[in-house]
C-alpha atoms as a PDB file:
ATOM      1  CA  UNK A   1     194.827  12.258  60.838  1.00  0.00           C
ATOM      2  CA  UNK A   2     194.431  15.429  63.116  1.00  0.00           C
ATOM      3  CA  UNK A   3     197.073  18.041  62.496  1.00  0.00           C
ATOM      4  CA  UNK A   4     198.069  21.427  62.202  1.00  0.00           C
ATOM      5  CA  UNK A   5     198.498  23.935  59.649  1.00  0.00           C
ATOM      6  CA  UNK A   6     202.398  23.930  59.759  1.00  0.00           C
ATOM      7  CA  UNK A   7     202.472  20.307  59.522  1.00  0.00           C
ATOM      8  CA  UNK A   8     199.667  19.477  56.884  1.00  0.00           C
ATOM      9  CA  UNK A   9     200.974  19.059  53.411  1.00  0.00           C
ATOM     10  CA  UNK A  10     198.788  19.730  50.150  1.00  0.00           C
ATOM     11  CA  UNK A  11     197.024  16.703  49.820  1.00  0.00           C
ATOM     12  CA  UNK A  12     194.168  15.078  47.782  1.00  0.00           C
ATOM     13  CA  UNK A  13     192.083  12.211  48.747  1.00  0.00           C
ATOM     14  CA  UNK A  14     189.160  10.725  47.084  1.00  0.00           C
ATOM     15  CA  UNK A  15     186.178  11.286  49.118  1.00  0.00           C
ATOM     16  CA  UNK A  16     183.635   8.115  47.687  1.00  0.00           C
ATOM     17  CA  UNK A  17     186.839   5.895  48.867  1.00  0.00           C
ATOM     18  CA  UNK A  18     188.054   6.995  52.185  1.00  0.00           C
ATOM     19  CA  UNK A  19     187.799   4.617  55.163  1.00  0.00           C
ATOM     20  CA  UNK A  20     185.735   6.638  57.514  1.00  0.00           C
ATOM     21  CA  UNK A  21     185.953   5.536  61.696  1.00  0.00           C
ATOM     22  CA  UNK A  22     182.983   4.763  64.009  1.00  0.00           C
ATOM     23  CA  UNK A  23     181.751   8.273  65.561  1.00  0.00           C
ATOM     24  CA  UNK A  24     178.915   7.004  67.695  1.00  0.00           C
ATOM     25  CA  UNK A  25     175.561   9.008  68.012  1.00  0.00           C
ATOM     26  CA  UNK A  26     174.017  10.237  71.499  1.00  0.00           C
ATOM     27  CA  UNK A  27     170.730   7.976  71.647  1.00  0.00           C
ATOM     28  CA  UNK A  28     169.152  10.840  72.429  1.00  0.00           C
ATOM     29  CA  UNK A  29     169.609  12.405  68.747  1.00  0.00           C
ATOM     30  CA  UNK A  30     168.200   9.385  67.325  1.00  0.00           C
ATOM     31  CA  UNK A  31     164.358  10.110  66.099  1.00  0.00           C
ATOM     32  CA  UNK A  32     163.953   6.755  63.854  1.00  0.00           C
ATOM     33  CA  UNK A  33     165.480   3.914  62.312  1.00  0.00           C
ATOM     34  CA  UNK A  34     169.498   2.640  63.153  1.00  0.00           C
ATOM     35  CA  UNK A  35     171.365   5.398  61.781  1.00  0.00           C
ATOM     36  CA  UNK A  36     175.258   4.958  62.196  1.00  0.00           C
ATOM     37  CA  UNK A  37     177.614   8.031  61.676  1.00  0.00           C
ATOM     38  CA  UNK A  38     181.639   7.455  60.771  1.00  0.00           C
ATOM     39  CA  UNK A  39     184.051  10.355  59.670  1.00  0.00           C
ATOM     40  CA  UNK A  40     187.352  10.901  59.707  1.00  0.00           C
ATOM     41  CA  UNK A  41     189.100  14.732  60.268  1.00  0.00           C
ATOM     42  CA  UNK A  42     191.516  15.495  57.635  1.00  0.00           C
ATOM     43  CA  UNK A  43     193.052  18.752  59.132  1.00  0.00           C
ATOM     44  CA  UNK A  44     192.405  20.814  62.516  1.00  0.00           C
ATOM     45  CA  UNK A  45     193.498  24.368  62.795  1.00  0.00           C
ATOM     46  CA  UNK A  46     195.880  24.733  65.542  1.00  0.00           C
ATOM     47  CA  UNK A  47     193.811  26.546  68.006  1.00  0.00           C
ATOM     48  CA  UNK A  48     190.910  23.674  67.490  1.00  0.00           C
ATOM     49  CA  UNK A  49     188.575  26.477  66.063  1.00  0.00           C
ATOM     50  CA  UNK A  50     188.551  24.839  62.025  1.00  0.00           C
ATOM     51  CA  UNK A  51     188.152  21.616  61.192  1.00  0.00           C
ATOM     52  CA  UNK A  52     187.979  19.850  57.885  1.00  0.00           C
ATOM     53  CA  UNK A  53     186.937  16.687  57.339  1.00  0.00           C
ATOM     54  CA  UNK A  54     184.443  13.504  55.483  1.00  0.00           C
ATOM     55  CA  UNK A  55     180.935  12.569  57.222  1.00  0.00           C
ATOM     56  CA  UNK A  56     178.562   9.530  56.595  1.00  0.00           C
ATOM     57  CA  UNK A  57     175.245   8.569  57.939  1.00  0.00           C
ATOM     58  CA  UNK A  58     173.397   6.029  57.209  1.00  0.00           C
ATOM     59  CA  UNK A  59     169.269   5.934  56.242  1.00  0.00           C
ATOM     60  CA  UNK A  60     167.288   6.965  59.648  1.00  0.00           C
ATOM     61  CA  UNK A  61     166.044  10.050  61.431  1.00  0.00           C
ATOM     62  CA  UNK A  62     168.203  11.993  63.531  1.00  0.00           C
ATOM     63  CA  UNK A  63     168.336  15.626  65.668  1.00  0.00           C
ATOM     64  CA  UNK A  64     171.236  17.821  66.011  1.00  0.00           C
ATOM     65  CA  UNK A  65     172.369  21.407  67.050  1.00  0.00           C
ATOM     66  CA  UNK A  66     174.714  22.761  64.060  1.00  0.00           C
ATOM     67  CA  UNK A  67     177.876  24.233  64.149  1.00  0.00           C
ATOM     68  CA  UNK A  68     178.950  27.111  61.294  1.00  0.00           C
ATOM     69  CA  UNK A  69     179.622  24.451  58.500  1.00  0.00           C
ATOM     70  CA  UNK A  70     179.721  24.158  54.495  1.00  0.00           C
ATOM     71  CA  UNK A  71     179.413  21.515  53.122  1.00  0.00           C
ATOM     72  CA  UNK A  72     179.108  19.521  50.189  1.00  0.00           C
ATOM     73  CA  UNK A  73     177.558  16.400  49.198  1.00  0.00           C
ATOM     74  CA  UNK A  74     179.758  13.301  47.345  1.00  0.00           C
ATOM     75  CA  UNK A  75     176.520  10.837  47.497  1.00  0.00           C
ATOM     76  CA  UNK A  76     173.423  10.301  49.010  1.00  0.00           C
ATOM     77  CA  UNK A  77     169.997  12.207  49.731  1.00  0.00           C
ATOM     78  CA  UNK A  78     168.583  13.798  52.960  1.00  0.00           C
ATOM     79  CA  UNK A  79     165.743  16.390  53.998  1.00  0.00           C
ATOM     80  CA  UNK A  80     167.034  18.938  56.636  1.00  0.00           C
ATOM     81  CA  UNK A  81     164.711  20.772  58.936  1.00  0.00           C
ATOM     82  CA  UNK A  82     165.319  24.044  60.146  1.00  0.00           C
ATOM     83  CA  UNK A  83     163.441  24.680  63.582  1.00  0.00           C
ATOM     84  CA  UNK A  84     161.296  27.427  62.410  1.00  0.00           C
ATOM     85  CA  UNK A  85     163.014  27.750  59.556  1.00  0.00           C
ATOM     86  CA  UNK A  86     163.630  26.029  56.188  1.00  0.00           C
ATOM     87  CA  UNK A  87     163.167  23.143  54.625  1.00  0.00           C
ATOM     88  CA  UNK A  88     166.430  21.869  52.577  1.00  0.00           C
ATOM     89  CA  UNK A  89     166.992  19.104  50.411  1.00  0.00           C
ATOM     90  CA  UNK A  90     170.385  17.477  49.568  1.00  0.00           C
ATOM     91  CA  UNK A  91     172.169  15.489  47.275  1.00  0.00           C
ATOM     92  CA  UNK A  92     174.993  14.491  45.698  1.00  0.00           C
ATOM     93  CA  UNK A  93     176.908  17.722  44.081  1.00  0.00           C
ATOM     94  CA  UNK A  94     174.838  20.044  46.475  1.00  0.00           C
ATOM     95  CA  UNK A  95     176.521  22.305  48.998  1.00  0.00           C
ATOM     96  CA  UNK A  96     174.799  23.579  52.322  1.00  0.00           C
ATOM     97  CA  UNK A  97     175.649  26.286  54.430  1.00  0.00           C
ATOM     98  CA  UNK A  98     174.264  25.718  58.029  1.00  0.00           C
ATOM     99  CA  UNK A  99     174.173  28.237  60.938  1.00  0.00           C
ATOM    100  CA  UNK A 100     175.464  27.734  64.149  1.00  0.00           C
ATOM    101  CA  UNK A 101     173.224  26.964  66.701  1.00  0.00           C
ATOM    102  CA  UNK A 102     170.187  26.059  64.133  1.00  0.00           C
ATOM    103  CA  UNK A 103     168.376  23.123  65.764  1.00  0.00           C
ATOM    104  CA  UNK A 104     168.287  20.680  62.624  1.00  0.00           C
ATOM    105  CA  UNK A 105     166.632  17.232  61.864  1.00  0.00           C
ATOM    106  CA  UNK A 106     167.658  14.950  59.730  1.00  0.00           C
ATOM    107  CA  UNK A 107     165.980  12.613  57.380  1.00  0.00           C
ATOM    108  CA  UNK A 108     168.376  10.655  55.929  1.00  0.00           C
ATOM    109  CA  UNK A 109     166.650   8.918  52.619  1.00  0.00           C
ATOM    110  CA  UNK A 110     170.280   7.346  51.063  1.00  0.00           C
ATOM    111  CA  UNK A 111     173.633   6.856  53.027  1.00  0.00           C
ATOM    112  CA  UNK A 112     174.904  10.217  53.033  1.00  0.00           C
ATOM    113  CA  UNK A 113     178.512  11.032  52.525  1.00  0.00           C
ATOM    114  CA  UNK A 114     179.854  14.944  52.420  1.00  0.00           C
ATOM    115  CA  UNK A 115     183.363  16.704  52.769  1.00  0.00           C
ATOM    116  CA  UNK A 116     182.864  19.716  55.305  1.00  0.00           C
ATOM    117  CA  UNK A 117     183.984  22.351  57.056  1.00  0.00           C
ATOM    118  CA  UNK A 118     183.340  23.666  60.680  1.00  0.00           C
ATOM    119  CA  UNK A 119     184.091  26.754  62.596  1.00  0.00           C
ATOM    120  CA  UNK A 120     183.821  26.280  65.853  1.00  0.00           C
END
């Protein structure tokens, strides 16, 4: 569900039970393994600029150029690399701050699942 602020009641969903949709990965991103991404949006700002959603990828290796996102993780465990930068570890209970524009890889150890959001 994709709406705006006017429309979008108070709401609470539980994140380890959502059904999440297909959100295919450029085969260029993909470093090792099969990894398969699905998320859903739960709210979009009017002007497109916020979003707010779930995310889930499965075990594999995978690059990616970051937006300005927190998040936090429901389950699962990954490594994310920094290019030249840090080294950060996640898991379940753990929330991340990453930088737009940070050039990121992914080593995804245990599906991952995390509520986020993104300014664009």
């Amino acid at each position: 569900m994709t709406t705006n602020t006017q429309a979008t009641p108070s709401f609470a969903l539980h994140i380890p039970d959502a059904e999440l949709e297909p959100e295919p990965l450029d085969p260029a991103q993909i470093v090792s393994g099969d990894p398969v991404v699905t998320g859903k949006v739960l709210w979009e700002s009017a002007d497109g600029k916020q979003l707010r959603g779930i995310w889930q990828i499965t075990p594999g290796v995978v690059t990616d150029t970051e937006a300005n996102e927190l998040f936090v993780v429901v389950s699962g465990r990954a490594t994310i690399e920094v290019e030249d930068g840090d080294v950060i570890e996640v898991g379940p209970g753990d929330a991340a701050i990453l930088r737009e524009g940070d050039r990121t890889t992914w080593t995804v150890h245990e599906t991952l699942r995390k509520a986020y959001h993104i300014s664009l």
